[in-house]
Structure formats: structure tokens, C-alpha cells
C-alpha atoms as a PDB file:
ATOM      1  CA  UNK A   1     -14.191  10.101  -7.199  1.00  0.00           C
ATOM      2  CA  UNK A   2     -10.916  12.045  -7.424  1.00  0.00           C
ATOM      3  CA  UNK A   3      -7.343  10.787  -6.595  1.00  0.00           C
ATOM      4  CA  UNK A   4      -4.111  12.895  -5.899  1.00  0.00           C
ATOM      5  CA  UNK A   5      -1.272  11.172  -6.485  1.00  0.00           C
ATOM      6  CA  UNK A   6       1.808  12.428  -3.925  1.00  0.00           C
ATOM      7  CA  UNK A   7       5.001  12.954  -6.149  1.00  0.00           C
ATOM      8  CA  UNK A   8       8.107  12.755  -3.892  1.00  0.00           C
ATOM      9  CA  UNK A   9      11.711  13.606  -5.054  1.00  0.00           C
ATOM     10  CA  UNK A  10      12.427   9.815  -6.230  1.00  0.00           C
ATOM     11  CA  UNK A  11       8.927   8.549  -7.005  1.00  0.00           C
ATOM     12  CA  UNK A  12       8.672   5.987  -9.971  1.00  0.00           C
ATOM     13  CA  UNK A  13       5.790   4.716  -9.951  1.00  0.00           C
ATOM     14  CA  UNK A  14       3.329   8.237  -9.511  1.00  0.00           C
ATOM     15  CA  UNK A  15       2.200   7.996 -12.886  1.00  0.00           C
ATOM     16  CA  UNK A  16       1.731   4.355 -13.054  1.00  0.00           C
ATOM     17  CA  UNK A  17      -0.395   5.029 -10.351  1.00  0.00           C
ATOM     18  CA  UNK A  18      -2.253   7.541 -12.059  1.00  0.00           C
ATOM     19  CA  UNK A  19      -3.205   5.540 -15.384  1.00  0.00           C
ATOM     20  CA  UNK A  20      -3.993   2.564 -12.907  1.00  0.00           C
ATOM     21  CA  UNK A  21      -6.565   4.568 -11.587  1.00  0.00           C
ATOM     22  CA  UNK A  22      -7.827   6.083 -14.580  1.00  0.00           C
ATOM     23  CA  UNK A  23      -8.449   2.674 -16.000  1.00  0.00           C
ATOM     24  CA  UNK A  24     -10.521   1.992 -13.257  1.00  0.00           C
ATOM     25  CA  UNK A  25     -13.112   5.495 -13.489  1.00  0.00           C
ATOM     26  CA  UNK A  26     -11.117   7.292 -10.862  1.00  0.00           C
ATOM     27  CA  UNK A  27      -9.972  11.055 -11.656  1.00  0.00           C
ATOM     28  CA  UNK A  28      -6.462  11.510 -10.521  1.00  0.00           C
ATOM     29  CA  UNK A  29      -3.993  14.184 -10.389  1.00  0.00           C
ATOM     30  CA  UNK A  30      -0.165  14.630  -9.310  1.00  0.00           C
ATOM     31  CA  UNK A  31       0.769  16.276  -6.599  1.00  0.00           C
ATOM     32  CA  UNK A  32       4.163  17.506  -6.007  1.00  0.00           C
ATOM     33  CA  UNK A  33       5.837  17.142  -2.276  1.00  0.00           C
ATOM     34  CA  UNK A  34       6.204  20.488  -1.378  1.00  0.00           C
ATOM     35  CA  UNK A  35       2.926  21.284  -1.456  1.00  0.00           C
ATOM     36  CA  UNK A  36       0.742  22.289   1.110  1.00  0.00           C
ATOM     37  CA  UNK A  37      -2.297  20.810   0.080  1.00  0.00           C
ATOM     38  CA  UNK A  38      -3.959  17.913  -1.304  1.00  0.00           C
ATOM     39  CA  UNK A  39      -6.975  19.719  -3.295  1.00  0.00           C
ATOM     40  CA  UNK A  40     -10.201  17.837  -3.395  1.00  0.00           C
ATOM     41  CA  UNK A  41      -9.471  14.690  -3.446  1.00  0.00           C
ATOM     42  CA  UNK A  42     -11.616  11.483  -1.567  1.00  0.00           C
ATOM     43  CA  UNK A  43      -8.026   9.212  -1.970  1.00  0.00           C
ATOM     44  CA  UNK A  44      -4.583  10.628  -1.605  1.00  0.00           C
ATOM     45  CA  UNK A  45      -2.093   7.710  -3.169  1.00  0.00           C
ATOM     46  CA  UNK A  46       1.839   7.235  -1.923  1.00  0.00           C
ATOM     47  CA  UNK A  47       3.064   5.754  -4.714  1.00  0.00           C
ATOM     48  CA  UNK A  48       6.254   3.332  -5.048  1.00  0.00           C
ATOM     49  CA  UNK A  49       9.415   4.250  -5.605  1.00  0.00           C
ATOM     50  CA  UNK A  50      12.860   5.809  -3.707  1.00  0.00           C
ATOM     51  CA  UNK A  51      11.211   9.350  -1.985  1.00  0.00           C
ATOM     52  CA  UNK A  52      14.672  11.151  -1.816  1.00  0.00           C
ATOM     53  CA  UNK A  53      16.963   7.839  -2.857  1.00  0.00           C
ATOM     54  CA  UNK A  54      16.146   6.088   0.237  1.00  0.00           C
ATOM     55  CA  UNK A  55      18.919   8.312   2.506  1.00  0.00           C
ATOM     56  CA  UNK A  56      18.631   7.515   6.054  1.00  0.00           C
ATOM     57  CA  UNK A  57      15.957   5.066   5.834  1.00  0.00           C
ATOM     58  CA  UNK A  58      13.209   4.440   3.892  1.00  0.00           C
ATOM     59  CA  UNK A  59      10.222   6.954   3.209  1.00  0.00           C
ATOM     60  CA  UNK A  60      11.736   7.980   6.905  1.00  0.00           C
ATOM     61  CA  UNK A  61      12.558  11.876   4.911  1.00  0.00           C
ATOM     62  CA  UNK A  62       9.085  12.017   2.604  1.00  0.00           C
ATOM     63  CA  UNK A  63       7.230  11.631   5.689  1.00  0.00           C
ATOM     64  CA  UNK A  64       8.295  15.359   6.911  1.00  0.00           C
ATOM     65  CA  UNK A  65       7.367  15.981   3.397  1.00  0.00           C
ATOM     66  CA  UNK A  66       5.011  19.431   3.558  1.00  0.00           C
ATOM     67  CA  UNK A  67       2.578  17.693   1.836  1.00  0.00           C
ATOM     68  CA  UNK A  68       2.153  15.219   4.450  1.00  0.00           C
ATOM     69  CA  UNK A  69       0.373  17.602   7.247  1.00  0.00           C
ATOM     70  CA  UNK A  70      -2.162  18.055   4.368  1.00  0.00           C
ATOM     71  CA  UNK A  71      -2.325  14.048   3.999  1.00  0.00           C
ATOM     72  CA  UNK A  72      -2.222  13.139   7.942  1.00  0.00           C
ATOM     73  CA  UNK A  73      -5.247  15.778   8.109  1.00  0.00           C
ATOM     74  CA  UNK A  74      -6.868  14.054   5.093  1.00  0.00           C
ATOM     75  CA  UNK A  75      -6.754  10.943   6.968  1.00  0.00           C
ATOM     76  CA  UNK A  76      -8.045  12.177  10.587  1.00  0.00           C
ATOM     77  CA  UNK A  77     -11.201  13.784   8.693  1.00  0.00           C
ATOM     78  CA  UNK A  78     -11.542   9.816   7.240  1.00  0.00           C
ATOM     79  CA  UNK A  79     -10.214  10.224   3.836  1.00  0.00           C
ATOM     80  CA  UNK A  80      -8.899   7.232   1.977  1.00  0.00           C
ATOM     81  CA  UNK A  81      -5.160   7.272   2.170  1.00  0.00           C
ATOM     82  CA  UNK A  82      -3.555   4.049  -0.159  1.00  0.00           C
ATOM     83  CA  UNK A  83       0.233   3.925   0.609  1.00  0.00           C
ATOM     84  CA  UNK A  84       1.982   1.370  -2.157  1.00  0.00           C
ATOM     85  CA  UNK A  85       5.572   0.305  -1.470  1.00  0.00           C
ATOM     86  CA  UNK A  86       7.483   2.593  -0.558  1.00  0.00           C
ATOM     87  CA  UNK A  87       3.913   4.767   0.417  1.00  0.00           C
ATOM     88  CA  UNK A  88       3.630   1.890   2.829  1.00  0.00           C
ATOM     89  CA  UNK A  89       7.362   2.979   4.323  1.00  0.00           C
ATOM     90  CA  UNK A  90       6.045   6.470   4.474  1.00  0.00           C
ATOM     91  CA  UNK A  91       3.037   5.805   6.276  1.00  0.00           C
ATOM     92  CA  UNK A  92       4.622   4.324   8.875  1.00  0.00           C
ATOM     93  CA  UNK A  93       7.125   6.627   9.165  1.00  0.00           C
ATOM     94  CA  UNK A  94       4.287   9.234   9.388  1.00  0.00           C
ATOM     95  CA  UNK A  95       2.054   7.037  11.973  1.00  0.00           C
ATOM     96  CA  UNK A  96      -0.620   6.548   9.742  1.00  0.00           C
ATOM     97  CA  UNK A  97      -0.122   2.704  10.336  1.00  0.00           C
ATOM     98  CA  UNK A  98       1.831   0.862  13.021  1.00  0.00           C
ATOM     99  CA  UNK A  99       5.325  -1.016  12.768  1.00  0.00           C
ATOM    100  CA  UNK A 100       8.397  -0.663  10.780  1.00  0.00           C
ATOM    101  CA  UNK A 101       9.447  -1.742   7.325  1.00  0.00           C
ATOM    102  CA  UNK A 102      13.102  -3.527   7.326  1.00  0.00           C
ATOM    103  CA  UNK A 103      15.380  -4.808   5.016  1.00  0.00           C
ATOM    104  CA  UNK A 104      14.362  -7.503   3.842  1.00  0.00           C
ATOM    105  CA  UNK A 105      15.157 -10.686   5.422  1.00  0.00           C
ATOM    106  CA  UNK A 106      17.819 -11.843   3.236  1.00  0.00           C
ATOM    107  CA  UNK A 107      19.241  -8.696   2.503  1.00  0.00           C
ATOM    108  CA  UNK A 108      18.678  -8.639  -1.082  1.00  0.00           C
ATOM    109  CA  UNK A 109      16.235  -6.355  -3.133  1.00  0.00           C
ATOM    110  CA  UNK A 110      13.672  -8.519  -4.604  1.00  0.00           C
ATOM    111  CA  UNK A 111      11.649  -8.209  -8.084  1.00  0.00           C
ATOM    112  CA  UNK A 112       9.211 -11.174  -8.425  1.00  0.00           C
ATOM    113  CA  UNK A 113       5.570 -12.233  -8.757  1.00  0.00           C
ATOM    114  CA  UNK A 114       3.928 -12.948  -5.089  1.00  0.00           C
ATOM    115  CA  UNK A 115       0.989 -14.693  -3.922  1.00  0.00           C
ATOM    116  CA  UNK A 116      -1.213 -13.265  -2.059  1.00  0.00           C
ATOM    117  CA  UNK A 117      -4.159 -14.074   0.340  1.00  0.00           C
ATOM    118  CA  UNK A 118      -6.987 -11.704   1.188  1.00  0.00           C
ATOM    119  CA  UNK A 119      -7.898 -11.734   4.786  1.00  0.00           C
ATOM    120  CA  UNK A 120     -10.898  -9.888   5.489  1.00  0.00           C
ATOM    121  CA  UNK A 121     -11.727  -8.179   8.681  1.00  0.00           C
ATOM    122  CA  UNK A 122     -11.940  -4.835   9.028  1.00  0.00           C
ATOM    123  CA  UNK A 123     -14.735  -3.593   6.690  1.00  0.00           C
ATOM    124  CA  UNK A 124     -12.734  -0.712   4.300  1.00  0.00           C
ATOM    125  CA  UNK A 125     -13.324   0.719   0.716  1.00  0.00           C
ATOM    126  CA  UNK A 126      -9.921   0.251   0.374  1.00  0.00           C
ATOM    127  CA  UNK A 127     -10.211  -3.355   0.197  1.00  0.00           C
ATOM    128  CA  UNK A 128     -13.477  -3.777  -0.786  1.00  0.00           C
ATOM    129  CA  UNK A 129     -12.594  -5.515  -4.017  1.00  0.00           C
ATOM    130  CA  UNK A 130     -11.164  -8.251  -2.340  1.00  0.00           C
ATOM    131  CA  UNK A 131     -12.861 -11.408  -1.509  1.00  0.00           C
ATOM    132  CA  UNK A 132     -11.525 -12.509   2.098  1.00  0.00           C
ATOM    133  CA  UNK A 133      -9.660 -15.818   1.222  1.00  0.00           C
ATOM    134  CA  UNK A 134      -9.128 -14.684  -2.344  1.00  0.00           C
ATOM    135  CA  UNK A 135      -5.871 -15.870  -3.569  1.00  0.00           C
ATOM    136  CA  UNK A 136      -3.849 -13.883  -6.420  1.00  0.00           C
ATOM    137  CA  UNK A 137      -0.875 -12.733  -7.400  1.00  0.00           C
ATOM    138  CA  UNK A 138       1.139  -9.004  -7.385  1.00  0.00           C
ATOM    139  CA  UNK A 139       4.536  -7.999  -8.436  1.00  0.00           C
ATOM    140  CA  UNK A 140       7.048  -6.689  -5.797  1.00  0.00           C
ATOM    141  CA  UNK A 141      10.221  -4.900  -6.651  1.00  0.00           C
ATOM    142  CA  UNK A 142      11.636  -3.785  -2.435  1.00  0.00           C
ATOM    143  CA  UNK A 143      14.594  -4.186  -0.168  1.00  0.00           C
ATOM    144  CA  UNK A 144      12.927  -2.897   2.910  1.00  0.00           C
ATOM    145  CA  UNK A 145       9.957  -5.046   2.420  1.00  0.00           C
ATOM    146  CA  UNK A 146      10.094  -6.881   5.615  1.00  0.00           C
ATOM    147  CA  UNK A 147       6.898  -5.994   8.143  1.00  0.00           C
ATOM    148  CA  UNK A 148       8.371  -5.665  11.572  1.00  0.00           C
ATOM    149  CA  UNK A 149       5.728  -4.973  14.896  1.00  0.00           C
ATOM    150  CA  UNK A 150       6.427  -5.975  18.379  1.00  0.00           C
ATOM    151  CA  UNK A 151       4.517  -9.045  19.676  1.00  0.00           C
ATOM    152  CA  UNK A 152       1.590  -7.490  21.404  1.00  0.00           C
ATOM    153  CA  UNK A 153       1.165  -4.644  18.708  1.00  0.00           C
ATOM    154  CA  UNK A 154       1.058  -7.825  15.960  1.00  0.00           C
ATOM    155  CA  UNK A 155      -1.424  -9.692  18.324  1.00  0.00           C
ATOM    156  CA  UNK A 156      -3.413  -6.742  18.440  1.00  0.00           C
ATOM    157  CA  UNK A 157      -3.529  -6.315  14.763  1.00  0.00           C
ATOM    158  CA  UNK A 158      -4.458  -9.637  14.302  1.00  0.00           C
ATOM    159  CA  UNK A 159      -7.163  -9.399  16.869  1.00  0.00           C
ATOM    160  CA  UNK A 160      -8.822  -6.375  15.239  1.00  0.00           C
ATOM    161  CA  UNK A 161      -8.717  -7.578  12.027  1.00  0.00           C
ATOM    162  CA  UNK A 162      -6.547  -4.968  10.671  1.00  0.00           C
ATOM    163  CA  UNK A 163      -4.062  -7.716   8.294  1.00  0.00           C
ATOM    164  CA  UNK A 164      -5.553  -6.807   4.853  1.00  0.00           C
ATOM    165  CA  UNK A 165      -3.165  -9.291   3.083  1.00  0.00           C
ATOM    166  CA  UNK A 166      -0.857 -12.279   3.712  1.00  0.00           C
ATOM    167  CA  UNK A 167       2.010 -13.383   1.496  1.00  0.00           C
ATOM    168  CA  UNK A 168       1.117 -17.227   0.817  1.00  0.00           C
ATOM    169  CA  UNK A 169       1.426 -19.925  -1.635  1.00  0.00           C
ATOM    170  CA  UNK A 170      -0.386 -20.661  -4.647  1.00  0.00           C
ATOM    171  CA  UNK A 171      -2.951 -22.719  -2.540  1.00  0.00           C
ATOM    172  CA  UNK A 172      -3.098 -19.874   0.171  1.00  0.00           C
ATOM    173  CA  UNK A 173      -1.110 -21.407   2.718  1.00  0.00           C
ATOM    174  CA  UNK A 174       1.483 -19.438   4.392  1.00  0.00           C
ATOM    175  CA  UNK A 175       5.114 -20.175   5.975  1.00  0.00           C
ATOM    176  CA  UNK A 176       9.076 -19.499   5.844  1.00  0.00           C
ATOM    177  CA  UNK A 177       8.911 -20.419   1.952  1.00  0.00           C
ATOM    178  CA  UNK A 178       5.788 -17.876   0.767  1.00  0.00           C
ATOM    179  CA  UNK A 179       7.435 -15.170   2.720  1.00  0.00           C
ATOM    180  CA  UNK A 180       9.664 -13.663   0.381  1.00  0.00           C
ATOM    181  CA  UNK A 181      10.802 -10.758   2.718  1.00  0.00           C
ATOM    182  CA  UNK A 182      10.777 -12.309   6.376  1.00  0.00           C
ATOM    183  CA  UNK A 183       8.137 -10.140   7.424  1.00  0.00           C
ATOM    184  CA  UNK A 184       6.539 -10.889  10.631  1.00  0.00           C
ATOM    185  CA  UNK A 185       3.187 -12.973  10.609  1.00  0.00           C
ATOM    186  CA  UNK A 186       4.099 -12.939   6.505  1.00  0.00           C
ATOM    187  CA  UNK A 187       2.029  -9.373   6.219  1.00  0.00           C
ATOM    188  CA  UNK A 188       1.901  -7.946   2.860  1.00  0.00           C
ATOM    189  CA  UNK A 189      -1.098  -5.452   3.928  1.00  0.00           C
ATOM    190  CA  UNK A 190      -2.033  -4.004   6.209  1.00  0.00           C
ATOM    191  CA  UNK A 191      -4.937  -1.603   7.572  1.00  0.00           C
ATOM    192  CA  UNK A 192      -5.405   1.363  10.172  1.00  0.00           C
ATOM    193  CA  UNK A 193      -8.016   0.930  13.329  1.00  0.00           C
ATOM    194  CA  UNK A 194     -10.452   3.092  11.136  1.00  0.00           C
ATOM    195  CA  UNK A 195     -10.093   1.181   7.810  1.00  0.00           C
ATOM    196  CA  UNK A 196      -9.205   4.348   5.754  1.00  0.00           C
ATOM    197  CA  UNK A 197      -5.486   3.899   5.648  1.00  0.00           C
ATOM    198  CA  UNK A 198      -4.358   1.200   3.661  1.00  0.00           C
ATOM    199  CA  UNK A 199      -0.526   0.132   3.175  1.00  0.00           C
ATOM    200  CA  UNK A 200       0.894  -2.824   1.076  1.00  0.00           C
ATOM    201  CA  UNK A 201       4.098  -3.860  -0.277  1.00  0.00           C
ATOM    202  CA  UNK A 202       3.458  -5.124  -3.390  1.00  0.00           C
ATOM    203  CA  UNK A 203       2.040  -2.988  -6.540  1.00  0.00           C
ATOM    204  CA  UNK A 204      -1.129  -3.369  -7.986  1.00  0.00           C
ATOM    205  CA  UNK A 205      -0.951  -0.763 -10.386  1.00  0.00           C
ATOM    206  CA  UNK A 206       1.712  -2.826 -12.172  1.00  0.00           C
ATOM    207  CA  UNK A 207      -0.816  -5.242 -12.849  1.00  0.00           C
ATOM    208  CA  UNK A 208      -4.154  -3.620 -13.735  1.00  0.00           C
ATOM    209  CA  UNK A 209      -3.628  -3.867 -18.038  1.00  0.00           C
ATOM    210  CA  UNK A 210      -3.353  -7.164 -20.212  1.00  0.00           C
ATOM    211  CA  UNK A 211      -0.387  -5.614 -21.613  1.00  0.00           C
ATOM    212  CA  UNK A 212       1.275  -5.913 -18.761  1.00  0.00           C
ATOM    213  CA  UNK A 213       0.922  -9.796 -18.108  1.00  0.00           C
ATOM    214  CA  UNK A 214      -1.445  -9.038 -15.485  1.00  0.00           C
ATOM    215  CA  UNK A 215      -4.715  -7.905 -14.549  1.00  0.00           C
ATOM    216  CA  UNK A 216      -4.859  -9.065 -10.626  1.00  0.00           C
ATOM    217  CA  UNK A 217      -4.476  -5.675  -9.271  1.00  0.00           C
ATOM    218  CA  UNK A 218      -7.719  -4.242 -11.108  1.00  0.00           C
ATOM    219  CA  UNK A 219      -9.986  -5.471  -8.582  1.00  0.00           C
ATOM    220  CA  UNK A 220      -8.327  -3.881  -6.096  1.00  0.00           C
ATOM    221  CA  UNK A 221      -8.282  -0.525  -7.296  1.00  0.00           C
ATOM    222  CA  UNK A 222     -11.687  -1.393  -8.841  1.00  0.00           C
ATOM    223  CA  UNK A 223     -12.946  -1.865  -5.444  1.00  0.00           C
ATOM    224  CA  UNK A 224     -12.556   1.082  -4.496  1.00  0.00           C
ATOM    225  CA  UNK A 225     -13.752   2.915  -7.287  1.00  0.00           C
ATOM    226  CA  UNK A 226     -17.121   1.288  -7.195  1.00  0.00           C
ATOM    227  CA  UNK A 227     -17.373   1.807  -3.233  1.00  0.00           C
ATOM    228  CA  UNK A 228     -17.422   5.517  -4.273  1.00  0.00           C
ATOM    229  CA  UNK A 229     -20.564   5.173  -6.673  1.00  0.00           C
ATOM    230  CA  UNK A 230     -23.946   6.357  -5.664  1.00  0.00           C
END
């Protein structure tokens, strides 16, 4: 399986990204923004960071990116499009996913350890390391982590199954006090109508080595690497 990893003017996390998924048996490469195209790769990765410092709103410039005809194509064709952070911002500034990403609730950036609940539903390689109803825990570092839809588009979400992952508590439950960003229906995750688009706030490749303090992204990104295997 190969990976390119989208480099945008601001990017700090592309090579994080990049080792993440070489620890896991998946090829990657960077890709700079003004490219026109994505080689061949079966997952193109948005990593975290500030894609041109956050001006005007977030990911809202890197989604006019050149690059990201090349990725929107990728994704139409059914190629496996993970959007981390501020990828998630970008692919909903693109329309690869639905809803908005605000500032975060109390208007503060936040850099913590979340828990997280797996919730199953639409079947995707992108989340096919994760046990529906597995709880764990990712870092987040965001200040337009906040998951806005309107009612009906949420309910519809919901209904399809498309809510990958759900900010919770250490037992799984979730309310006001496990949301740490306000966002709506406490998403953390979430996935397109096709299950090949895949956006989520906080980082698993900041947690994928021992040396890190963490290894609870590597399933994740393990997941996906072992879909890909004969």
C-alpha cells in the first residue's frame, strides 16, 4: 500500500504522518501543495497543522490548493482519503465531508489527551482497526475543533452511520464534560456516505510509538494497513 502525504504551506505534522505510517508497513511519500497530482497512491493523508497560518479560516485556503482537484478525483474513483486535524478542516472546506469546523467552544486552543469512543457503522478500511465501542485515548492540539452540522444533516449522519468517533469519558459515556470542544453530538470523527473519506480531530500519529507515551493510535493506522493485504 502506498500513502502520499499532502504538504501545505503551514503543515506540522506531514512527516509525523509519514513515520506513523511507515511504522505500520505503509509506503508513504510527501507531496507538496502545488502539485497537480497525487502519484500512485491507494491513501492520500491531510495532515495537521496551520495550511497557510490559518488566514481567513481554517484549511478554508488549502482546499483551493492545486493539489486538491487531484485529491477530490482520488476520492470520487474511491480512494482512501484520511484528513487529520486540520485535514479534517480541509475536507470540509473541499466537500469531501459535510459540516463546518468552529472555534472551539470556549474559545481557547486546546492541547490535551481525549477519550474516545468507536462507533461503528459504516463498514470503511479507514476504520477498520477499530472495535465499535472501543474506548481509547488521542492527543488533540486545535482551536477550531468544534463539529458544527445543521439538525437534519446531523440526524442524517447519525442515521447512516457515518459518526466514526465520539469524544467520551473514560467509561465511554458522553456529555457537556467529555466534550472538550463543544462540538455538536460530541463528534470527533467522522465518515463520508461511501466510507472512503475519513476526517478526525484528534491525531493518531502522535501516538503510534512507546516513545511517545502512547501507542493508541497504531491500531488505527494499523487498520488500515492490514485492510490493504492480500
Amino acid at each position: 500500500m502506498k500513502a502520499a502525504v499532502i504538504q501545505f504551506p503551514g503543515s506540522n505534522c506531514d512527516r509525523d504522518a509519514t513515520l506513523a505510517l511507515q511504522s505500520v508497513g505503509i509506503a508513504s511519500s510527501l507531496v507538496w501543495h502545488g502539485e497537480t497530482e497525487i502519484g500512485r497512491a491507494d491513501l492520500v493523508v491531510l495532515p495537521g497543522g496551520f495550511s497557510y497560518g490559518d488566514h481567513l479560516r481554517s484549511g478554508a485556503i488549502a482546499a483551493h490548493s492545486p493539489v486538491m482537484a487531484a485529491v477530490s478525483a482520488h476520492a470520487r474513483r474511491g480512494g482512501l482519503v484520511l484528513g487529520i486535524c486540520n485535514g479534517f478542516q480541509i475536507l470540509t472546506e473541499a466537500g469531501l465531508l459535510e459540516g463546518a469546523l468552529l472555534r472551539n467552544q470556549g474559545l481557547h486552543f486546546l492541547c490535551r489527551t481525549v477519550w474516545l469512543r468507536a462507533e461503528g457503522g459504516v463498514a470503511s478500511p479507514l476504520t477498520a482497526g477499530l472495535e465499535p465501542g472501543a474506548v481509547f485515548s488521542l492527543p488533540i492540539a486545535h482551536n477550531e475543533g468544534c463539529y458544527y452540522a445543521d439538525p437534519e444533516v446531523l440526524d442524517r449522519l447519525e442515521g447512516e452511520g457515518q459518526v466514526a468517533l465520539r469524544y467520551c469519558d473514560p467509561a465511554g459515556g458522553s456529555g457537556p464534560l467529555s466534550n472538550p470542544n463543544g462540538s455538536a453530538r460530541s463528534i470527533a470523527g467522522l465518515l463520508n456516505r461511501a466510507g472512503n473519506v475519513f476526517g478526525l480531530m484528534p491525531h493518531p500519529e502522535r501516538a503510534c510509538e512507546p516513545l511517545l507515551g502512547s501507542t493508541s493510535g497504531y491500531p488505527l493506522l494499523a487498520g488500515i494497513a492490514q485492510w490493504a493485504l492480500p
